[in-house]
N, C-alpha and C. Protein backbone atom coordinates (compact mmCIF):
# COMPACT_ATOMS: atom_id res chain seq x y z
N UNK A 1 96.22 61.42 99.08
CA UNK A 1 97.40 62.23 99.33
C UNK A 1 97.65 63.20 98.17
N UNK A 2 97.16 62.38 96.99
CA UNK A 2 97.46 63.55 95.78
C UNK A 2 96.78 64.42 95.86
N UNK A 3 95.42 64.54 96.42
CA UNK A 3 94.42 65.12 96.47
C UNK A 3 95.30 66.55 97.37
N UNK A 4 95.50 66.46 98.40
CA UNK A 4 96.32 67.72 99.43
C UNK A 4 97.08 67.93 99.02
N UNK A 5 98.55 67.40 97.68
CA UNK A 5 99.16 68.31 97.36
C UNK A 5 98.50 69.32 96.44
N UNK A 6 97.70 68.84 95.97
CA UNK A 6 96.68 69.77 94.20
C UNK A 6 96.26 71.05 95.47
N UNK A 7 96.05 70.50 96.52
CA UNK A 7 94.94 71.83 97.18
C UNK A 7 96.24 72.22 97.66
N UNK A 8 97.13 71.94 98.49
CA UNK A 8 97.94 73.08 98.69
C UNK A 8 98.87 73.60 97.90
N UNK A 9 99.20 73.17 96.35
CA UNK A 9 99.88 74.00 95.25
C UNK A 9 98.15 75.01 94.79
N UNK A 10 97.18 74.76 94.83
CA UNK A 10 96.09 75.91 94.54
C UNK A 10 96.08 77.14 95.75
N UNK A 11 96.38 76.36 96.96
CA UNK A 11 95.73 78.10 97.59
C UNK A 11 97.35 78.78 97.75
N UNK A 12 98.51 78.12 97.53
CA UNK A 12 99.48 79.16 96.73
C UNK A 12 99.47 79.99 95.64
N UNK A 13 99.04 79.49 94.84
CA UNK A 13 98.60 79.90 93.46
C UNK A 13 97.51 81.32 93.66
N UNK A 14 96.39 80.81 94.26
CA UNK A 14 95.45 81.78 94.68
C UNK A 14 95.60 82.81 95.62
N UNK A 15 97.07 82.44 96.61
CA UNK A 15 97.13 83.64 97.83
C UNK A 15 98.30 84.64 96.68
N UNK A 16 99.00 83.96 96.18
CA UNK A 16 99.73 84.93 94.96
C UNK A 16 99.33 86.11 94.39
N UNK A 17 98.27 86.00 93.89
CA UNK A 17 97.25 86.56 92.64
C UNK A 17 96.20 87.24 93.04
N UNK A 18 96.08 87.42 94.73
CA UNK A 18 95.01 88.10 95.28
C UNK A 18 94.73 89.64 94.76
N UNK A 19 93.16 89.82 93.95
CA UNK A 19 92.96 90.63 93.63
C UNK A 19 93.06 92.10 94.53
N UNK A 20 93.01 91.82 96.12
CA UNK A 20 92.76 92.71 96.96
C UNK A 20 94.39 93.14 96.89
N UNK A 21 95.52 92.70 96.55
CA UNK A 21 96.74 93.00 97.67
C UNK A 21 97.25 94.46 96.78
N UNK A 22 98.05 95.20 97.55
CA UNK A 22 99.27 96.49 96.77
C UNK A 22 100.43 95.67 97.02
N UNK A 23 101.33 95.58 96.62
CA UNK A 23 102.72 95.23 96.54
C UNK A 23 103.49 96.52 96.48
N UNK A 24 103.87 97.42 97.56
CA UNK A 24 103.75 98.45 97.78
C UNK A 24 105.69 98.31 97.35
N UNK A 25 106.24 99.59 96.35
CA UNK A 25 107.39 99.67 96.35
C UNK A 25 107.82 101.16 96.85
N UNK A 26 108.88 101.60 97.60
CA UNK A 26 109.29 103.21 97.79
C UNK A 26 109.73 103.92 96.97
N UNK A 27 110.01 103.15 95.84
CA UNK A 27 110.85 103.96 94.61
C UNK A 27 109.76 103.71 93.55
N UNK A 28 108.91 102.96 92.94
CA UNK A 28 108.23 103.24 92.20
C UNK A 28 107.11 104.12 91.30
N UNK A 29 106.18 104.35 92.73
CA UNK A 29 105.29 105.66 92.69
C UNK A 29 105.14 106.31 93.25
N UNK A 30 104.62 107.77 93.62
CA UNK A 30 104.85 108.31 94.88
C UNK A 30 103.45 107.83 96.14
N UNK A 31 103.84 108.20 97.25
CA UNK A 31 102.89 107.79 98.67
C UNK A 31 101.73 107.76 97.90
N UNK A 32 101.27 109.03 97.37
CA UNK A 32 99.52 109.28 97.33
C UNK A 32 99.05 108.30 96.50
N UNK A 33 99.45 107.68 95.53
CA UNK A 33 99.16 107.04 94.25
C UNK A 33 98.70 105.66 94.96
N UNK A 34 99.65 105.24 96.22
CA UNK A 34 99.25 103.91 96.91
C UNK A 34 98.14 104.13 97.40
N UNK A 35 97.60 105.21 98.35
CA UNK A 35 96.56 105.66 98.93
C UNK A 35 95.79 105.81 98.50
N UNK A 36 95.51 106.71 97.29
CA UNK A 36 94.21 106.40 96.36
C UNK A 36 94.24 105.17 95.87
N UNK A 37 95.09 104.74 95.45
CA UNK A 37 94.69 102.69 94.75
C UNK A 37 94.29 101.82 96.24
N UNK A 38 94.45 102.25 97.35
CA UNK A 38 93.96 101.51 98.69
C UNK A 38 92.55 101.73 98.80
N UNK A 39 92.25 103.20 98.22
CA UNK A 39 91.01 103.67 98.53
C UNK A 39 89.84 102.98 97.84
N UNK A 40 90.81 103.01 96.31
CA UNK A 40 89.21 102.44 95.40
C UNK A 40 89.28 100.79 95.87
N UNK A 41 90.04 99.78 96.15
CA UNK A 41 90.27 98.68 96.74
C UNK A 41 89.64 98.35 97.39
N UNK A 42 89.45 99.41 98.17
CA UNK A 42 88.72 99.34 99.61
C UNK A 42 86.95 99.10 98.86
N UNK A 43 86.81 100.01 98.22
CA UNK A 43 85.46 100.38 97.50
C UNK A 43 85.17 99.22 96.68
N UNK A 44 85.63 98.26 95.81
CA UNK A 44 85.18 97.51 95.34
C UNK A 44 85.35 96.15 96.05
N UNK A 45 86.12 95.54 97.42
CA UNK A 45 86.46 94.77 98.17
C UNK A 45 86.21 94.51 99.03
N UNK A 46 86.07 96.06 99.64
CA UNK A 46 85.62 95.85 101.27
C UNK A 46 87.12 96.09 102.26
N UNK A 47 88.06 95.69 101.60
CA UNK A 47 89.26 95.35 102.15
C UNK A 47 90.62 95.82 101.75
N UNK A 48 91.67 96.05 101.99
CA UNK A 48 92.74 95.58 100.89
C UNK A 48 94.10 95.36 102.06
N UNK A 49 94.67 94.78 101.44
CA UNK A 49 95.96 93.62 101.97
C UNK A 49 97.18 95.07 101.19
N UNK A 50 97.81 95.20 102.10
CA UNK A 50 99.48 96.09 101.90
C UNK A 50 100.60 95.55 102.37
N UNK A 51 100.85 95.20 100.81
CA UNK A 51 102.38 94.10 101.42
C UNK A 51 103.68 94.65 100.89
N UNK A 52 104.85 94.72 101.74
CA UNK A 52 105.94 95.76 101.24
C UNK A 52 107.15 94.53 101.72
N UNK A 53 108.38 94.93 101.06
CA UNK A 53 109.99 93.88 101.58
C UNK A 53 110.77 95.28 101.67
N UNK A 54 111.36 95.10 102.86
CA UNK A 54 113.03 95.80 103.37
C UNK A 54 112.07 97.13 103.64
N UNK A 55 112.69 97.86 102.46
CA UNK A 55 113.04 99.27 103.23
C UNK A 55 111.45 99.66 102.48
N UNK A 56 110.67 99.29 102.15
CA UNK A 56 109.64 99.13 101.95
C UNK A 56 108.65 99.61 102.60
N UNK A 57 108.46 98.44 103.40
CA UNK A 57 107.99 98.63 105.12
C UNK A 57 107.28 100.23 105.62
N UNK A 58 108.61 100.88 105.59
CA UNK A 58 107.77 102.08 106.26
C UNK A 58 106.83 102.98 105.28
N UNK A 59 106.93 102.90 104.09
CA UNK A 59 106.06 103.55 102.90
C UNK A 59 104.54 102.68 103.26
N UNK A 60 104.36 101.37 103.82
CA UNK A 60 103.32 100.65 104.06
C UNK A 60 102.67 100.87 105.12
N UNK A 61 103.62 101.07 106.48
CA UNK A 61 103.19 102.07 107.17
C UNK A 61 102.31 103.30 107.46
N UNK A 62 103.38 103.88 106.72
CA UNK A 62 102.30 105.23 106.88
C UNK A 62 101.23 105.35 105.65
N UNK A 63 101.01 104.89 104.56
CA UNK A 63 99.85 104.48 103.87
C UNK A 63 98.54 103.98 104.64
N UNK A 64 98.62 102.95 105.56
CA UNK A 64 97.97 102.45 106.54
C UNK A 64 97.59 103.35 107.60
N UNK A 65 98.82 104.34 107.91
CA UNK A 65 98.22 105.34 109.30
C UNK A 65 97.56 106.56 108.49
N UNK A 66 97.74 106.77 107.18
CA UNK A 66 96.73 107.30 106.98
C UNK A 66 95.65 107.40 106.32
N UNK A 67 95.35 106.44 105.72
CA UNK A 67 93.62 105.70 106.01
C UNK A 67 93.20 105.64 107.23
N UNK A 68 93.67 105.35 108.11
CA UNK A 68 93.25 105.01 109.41
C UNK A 68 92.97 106.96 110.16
N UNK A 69 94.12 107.41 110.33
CA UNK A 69 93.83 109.12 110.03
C UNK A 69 92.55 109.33 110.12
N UNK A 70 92.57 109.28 108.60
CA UNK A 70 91.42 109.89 108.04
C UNK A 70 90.03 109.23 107.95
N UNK A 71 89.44 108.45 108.97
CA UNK A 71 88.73 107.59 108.88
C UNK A 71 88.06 106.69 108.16
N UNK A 72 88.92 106.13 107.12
CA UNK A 72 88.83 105.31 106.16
C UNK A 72 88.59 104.00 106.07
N UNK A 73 89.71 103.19 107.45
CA UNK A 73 90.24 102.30 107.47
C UNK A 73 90.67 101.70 109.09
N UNK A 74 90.67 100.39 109.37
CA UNK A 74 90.57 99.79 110.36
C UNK A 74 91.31 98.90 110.03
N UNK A 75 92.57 98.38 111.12
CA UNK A 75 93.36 97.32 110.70
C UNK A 75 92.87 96.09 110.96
N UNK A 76 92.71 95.20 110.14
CA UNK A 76 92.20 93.50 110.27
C UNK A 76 93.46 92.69 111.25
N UNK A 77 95.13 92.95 110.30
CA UNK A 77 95.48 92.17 110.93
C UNK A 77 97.07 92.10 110.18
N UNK A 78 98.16 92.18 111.05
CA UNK A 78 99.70 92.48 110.55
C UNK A 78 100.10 91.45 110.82
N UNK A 79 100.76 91.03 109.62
CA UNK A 79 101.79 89.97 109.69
C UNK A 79 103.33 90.35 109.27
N UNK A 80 103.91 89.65 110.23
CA UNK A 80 105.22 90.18 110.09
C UNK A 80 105.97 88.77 109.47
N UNK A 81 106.97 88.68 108.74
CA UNK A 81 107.56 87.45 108.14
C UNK A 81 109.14 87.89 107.43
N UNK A 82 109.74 87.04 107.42
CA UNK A 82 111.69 87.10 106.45
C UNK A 82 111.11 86.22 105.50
N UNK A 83 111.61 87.02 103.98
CA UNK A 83 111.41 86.08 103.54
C UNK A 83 112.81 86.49 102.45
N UNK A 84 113.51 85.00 101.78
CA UNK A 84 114.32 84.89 101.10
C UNK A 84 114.44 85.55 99.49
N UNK A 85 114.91 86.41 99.37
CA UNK A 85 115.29 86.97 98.10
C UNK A 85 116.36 86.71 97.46
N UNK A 86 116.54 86.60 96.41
CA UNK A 86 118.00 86.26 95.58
C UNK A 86 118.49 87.74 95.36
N UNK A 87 119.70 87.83 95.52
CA UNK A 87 120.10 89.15 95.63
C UNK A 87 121.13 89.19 93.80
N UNK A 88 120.40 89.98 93.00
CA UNK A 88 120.79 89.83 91.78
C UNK A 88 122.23 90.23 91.37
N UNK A 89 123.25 90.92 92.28
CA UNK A 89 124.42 91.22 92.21
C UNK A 89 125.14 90.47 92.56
N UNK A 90 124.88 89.84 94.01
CA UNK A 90 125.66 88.53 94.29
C UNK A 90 125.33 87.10 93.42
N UNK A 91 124.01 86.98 93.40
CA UNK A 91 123.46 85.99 93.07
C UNK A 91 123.34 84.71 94.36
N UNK A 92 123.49 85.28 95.52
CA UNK A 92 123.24 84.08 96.27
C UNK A 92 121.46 84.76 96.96
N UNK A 93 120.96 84.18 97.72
CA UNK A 93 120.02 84.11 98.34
C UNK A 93 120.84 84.93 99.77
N UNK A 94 119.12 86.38 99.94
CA UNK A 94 119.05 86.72 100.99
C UNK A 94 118.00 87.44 101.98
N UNK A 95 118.25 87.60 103.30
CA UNK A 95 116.91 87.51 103.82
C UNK A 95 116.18 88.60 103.90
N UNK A 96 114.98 88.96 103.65
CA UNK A 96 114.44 90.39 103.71
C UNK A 96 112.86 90.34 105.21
N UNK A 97 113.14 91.43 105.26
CA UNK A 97 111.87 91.78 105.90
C UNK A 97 110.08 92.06 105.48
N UNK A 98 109.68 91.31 105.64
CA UNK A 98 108.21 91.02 104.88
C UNK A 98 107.32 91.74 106.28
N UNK A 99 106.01 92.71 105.41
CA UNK A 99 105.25 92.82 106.03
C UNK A 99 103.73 93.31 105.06
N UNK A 100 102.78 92.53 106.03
CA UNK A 100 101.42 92.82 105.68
C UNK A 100 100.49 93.04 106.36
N UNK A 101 99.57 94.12 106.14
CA UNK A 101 98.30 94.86 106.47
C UNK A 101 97.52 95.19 106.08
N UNK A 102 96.59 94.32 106.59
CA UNK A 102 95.17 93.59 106.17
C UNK A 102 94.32 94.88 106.64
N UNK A 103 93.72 96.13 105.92
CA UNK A 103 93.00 97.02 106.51
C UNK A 103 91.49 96.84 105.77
N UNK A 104 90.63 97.10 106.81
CA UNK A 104 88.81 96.97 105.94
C UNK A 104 88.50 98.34 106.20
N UNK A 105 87.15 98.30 105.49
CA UNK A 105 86.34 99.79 105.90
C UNK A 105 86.09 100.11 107.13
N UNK A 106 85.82 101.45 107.02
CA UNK A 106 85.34 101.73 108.48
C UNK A 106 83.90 101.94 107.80
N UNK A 107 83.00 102.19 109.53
CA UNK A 107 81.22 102.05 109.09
C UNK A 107 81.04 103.34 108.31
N UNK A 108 81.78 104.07 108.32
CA UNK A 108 81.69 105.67 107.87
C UNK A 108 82.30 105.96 106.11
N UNK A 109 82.83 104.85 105.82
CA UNK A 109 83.52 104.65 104.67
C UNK A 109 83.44 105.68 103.51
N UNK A 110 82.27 105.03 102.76
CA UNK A 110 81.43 105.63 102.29
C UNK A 110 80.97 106.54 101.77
N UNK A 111 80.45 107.43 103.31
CA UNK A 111 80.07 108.48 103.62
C UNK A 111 81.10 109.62 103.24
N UNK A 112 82.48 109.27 103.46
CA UNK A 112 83.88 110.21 103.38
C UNK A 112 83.79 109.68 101.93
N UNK A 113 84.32 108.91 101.49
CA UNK A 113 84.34 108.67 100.12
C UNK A 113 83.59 109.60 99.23
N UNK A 114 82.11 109.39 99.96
CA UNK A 114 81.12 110.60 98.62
C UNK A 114 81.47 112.17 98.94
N UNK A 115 81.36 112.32 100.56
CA UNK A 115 81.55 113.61 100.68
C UNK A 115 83.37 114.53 100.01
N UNK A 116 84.02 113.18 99.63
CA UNK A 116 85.40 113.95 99.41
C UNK A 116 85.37 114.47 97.72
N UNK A 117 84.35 113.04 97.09
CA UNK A 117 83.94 113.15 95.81
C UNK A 117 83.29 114.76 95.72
N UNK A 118 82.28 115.42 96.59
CA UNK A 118 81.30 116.50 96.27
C UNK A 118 82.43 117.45 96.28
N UNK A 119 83.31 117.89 97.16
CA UNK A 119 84.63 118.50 97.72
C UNK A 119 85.14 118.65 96.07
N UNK A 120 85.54 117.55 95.42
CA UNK A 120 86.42 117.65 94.72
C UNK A 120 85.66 118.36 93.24
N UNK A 121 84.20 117.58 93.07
CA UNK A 121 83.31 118.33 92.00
C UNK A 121 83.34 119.77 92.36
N UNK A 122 83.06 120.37 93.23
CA UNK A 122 82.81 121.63 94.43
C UNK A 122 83.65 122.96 93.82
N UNK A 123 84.85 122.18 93.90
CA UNK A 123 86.33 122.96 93.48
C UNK A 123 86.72 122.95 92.15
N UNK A 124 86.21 122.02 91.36
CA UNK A 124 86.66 121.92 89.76
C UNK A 124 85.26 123.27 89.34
N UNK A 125 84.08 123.22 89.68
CA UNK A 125 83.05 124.23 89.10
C UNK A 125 83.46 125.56 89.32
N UNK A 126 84.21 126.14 90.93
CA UNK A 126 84.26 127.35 91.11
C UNK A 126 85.75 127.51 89.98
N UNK A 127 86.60 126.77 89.39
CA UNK A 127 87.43 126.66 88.71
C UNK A 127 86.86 126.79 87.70
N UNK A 128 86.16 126.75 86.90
CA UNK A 128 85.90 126.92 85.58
C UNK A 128 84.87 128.15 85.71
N UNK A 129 84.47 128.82 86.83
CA UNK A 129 83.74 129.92 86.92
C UNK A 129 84.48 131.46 86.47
């Protein structure tokens, strides 16, 4: 029995700390900054997990619709969940809106990835011309 609590206080521990996830905030950085950190994610992972609370949500959204857009990205799999926050003004506990989206590569990944890379070398040379 001790044995199943050790494993289920570890894959808490481990779903916490997942190297793949954004913890996506609306006020912190702007849209693009999530989108490129999804991108290279994607590139060293294969994958990446976009998880946002409350008003959150829709900044996670459209991050997701556009990878997907732009043929980047394919959704694995949305989870929707409330989860309890302590609200630091009141100080009591309250409930928020949790969501996550599990997006992988598309077969073309890659391919856009390098060709956006040549694009971007492309434009810095005629710039220094």
């Amino acid at each position: 029995m001790e044995e199943i609590t050790e494993a289920v206080g570890n894959i808490n521990i481990a779903d916490a700390h997942k190297k793949n996830r954004i913890q996506v905030s609306n006020t912190k950085k702007p849209l693009f900054f999530y989108v490129n950190l999804a991108k290279r994610y994607m590139q060293q992972h294969n994958e990446v997990e976009l998880s946002a609370l409350g008003m959150a949500i829709a900044t996670v959204v459209t991050i997701a619709e556009i990878l997907k857009n732009n043929g980047l990205a394919v959704e694995k799999k949305i989870t929707t969940s409330t989860v309890e926050v302590k609200d630091e003004s009141r100080g009591r506990p309250m409930q928020k809106a949790k969501i996550e989206i599990l997006l992988g590569k598309t077969a073309n990944f890659d391919e856009l990835m390098a060709a956006a890379a040549e694009e971007r070398e492309a434009g810095e040379g005629e710039e220094q011309s």
